[in-house]
N, C-alpha and C. Protein backbone atom coordinates (compact mmCIF):
# COMPACT_ATOMS: atom_id res chain seq x y z
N UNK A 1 0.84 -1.19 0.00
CA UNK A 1 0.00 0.00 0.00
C UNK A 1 0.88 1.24 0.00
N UNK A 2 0.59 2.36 -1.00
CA UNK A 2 1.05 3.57 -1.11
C UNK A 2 0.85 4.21 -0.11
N UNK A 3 1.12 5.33 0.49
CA UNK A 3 0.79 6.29 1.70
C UNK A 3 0.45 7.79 0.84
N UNK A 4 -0.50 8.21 0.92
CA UNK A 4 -0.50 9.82 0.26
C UNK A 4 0.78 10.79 1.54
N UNK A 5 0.63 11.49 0.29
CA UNK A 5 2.20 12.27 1.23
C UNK A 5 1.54 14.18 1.49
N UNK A 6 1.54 14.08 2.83
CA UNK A 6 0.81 15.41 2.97
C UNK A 6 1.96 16.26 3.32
N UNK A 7 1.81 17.62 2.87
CA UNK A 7 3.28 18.41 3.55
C UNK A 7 2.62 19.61 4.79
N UNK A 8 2.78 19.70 5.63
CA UNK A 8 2.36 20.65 6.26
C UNK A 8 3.21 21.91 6.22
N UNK A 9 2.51 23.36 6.46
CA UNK A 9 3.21 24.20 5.99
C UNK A 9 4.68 24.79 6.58
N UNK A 10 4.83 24.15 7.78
CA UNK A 10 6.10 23.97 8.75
C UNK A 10 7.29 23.58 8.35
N UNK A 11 6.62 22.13 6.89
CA UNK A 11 7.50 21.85 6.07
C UNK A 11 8.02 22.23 4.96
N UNK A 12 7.40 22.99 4.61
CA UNK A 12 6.92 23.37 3.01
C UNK A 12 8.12 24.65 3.50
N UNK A 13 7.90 25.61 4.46
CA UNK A 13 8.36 26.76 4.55
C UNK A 13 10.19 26.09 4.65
N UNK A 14 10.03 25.27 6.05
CA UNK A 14 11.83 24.60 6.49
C UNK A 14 12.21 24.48 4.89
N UNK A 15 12.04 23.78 4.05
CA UNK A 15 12.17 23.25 2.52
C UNK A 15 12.46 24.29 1.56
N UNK A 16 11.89 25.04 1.62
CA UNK A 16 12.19 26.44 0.72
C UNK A 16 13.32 27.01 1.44
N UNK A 17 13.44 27.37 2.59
CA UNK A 17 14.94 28.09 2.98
C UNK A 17 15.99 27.38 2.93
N UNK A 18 15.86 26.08 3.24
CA UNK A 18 17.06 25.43 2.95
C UNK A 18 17.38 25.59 1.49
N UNK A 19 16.64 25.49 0.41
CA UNK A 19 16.80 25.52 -0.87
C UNK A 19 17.36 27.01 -1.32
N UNK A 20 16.55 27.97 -0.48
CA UNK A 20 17.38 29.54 -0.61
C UNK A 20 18.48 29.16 -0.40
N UNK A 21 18.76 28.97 0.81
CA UNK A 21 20.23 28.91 1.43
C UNK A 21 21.30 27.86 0.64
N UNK A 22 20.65 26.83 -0.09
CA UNK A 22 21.62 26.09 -0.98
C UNK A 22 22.00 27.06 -2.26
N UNK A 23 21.07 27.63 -2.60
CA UNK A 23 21.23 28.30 -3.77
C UNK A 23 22.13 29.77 -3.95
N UNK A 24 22.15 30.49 -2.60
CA UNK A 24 23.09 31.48 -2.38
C UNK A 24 24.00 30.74 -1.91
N UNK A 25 24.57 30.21 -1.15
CA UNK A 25 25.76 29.44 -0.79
C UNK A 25 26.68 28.45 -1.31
N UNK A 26 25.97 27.81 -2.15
CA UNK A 26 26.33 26.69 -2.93
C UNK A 26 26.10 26.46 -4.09
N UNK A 27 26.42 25.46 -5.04
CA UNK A 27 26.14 25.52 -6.45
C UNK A 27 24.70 24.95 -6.81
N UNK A 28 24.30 24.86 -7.60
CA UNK A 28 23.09 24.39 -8.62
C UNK A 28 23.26 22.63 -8.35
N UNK A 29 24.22 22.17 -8.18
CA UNK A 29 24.44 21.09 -7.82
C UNK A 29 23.89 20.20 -6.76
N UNK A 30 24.32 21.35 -5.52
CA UNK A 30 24.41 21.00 -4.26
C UNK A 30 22.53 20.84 -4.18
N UNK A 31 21.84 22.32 -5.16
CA UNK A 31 20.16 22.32 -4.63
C UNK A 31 19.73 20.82 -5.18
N UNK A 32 20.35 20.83 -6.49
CA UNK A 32 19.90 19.40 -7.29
C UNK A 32 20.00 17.89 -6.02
N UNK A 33 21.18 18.21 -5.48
CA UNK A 33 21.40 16.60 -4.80
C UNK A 33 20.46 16.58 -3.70
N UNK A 34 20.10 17.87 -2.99
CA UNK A 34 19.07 17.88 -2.20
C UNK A 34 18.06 17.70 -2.31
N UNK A 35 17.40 18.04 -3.22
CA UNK A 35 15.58 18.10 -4.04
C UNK A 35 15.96 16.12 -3.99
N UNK A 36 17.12 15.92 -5.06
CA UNK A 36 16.75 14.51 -5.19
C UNK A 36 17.14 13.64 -3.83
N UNK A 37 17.37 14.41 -3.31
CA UNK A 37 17.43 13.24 -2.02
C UNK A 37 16.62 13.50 -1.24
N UNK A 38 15.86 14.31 -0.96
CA UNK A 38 14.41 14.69 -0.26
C UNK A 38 13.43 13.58 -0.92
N UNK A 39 13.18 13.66 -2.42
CA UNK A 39 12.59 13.20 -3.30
C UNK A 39 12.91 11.46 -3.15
N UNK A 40 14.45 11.16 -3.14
CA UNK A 40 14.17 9.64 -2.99
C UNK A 40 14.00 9.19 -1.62
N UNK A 41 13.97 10.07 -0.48
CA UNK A 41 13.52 9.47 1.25
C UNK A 41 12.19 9.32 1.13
N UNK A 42 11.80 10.98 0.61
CA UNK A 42 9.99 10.59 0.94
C UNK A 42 9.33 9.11 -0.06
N UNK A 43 9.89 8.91 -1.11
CA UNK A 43 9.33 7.93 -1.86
C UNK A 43 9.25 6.50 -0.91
N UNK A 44 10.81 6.42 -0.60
CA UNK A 44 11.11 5.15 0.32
C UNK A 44 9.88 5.27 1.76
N UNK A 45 10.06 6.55 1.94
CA UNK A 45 8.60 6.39 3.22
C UNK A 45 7.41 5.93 2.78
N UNK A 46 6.92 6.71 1.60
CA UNK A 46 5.66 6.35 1.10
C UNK A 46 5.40 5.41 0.77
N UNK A 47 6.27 3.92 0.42
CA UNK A 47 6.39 2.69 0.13
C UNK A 47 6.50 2.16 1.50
N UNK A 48 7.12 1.85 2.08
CA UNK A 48 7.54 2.01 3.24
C UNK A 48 7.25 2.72 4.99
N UNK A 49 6.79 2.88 5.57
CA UNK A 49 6.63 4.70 6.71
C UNK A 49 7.07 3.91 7.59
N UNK A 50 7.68 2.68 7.82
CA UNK A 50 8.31 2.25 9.45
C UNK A 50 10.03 1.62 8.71
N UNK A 51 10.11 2.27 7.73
CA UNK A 51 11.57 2.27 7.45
C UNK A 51 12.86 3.09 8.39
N UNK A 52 11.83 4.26 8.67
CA UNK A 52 13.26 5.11 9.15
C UNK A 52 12.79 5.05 10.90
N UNK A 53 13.99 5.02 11.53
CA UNK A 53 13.64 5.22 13.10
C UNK A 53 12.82 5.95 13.59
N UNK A 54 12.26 5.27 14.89
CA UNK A 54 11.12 6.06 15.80
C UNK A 54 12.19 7.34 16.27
N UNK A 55 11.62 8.87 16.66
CA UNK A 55 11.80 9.33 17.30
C UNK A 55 11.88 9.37 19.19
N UNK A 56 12.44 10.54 19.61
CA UNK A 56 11.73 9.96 20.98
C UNK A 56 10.46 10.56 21.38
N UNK A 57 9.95 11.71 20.39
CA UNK A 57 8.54 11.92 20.57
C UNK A 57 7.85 10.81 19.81
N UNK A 58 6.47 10.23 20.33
CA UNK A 58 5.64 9.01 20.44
C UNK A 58 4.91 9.81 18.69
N UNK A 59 4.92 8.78 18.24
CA UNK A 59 4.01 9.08 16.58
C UNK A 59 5.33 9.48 15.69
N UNK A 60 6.37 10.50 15.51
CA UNK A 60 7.41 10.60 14.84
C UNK A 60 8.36 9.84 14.80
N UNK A 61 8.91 10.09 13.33
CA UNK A 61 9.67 8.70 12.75
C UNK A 61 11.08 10.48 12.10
N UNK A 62 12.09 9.87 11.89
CA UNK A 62 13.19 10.91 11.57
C UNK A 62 13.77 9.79 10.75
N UNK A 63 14.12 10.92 9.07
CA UNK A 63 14.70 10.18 8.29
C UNK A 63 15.90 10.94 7.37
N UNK A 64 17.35 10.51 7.76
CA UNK A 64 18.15 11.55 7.69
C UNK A 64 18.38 11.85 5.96
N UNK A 65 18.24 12.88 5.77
CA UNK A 65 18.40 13.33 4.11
C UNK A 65 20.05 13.74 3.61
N UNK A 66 20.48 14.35 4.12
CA UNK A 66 22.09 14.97 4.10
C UNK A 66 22.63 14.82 5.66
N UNK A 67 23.71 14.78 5.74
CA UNK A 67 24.33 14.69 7.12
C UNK A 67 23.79 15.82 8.49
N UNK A 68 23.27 16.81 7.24
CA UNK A 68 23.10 17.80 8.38
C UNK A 68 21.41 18.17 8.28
N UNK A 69 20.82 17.43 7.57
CA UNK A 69 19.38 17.82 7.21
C UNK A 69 18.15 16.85 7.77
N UNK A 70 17.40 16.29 8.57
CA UNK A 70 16.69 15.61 9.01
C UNK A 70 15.02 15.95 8.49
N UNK A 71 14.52 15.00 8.55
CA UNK A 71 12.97 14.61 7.69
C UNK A 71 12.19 14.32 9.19
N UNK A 72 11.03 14.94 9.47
CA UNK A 72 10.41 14.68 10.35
C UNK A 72 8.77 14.40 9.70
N UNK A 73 8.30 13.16 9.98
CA UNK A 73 7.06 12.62 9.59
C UNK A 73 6.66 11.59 10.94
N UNK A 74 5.08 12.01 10.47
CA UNK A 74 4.19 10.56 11.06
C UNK A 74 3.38 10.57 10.22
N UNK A 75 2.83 8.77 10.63
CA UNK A 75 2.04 8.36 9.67
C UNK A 75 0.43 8.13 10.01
N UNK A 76 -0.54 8.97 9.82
CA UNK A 76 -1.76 9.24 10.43
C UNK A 76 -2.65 8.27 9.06
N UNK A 77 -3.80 7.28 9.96
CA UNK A 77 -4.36 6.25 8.55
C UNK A 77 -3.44 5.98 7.72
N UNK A 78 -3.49 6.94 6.39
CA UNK A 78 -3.22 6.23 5.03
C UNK A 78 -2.65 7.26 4.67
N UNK A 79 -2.32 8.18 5.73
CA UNK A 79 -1.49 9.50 5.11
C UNK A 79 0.04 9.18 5.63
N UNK A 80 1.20 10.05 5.18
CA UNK A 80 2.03 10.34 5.67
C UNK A 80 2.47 11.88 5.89
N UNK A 81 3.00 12.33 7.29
CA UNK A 81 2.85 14.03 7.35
C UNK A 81 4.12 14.59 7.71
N UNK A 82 4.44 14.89 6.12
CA UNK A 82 5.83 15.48 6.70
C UNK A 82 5.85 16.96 7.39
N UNK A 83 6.18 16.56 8.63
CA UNK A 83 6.26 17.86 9.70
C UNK A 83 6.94 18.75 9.18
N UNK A 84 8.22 18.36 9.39
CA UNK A 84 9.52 19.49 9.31
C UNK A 84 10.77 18.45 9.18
N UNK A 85 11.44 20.03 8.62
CA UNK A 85 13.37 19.48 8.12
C UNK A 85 14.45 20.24 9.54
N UNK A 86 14.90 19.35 9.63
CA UNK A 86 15.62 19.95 11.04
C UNK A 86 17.15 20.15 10.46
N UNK A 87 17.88 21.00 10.76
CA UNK A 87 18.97 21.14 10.70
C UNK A 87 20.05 20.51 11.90
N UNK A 88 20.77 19.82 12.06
CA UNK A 88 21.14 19.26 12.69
C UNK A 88 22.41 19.72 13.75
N UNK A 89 22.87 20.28 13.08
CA UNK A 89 23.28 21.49 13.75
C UNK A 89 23.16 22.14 14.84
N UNK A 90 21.82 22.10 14.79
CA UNK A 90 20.91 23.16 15.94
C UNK A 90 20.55 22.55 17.04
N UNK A 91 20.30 23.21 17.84
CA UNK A 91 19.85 22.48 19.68
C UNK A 91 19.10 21.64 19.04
N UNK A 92 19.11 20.08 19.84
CA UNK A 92 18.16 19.17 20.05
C UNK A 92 17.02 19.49 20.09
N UNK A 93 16.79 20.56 21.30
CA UNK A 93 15.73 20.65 21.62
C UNK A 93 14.42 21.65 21.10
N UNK A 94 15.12 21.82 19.87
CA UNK A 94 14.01 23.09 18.87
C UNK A 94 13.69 21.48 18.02
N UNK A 95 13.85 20.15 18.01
CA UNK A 95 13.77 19.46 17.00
C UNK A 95 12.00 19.56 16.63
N UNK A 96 11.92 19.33 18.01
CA UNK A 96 10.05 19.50 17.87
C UNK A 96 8.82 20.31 17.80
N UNK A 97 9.77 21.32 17.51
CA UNK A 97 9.09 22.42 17.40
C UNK A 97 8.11 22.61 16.22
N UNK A 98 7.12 22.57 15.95
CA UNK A 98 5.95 22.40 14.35
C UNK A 98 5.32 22.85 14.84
């Protein structure tokens, strides 16, 4: 079974700045390897949603995209909801912030 893939706007927004920020900082390259590696995690979830590790908040699953970029989803029915992209970088403790 497929999972529909919902983005909430927490995500949608994290996703666009990182992509600003690849695009002033880095090459055309760097946005490309990102889009496609965003693009091949969420697929593997949507096939998949108990592929990537539980979080330690109860319902979230974290699925790492780049070394420094993290995928935050749960899987509600037949949906999947990607929360937010965490930078890894950053305090632990903003991880849950949505």
């Amino acid at each position: 079974m497929e999972y529909r893939i919902i983005w909430l706007p927490k995500a949608e927004e994290r996703f666009d700045k990182i992509i600003a920020y690849l695009k002033k900082n880095w090459s055309d390259n760097e946005v490309k390897n990102f889009v496609n590696n965003s693009n091949l995690v969420i697929n593997q979830i949507r096939s998949n949603p108990e592929l990537f590790k539980k979080s330690r908040k109860k319902g979230i699953r974290e699925a790492l995209i780049t070394k420094h970029n993290l995928l935050l989803y749960r899987v509600v029915n037949d949906q999947i909801q990607i929360l937010a992209f965490f930078d890894n970088r950053q305090n632990p403790n903003k991880k849950y912030r949505f």
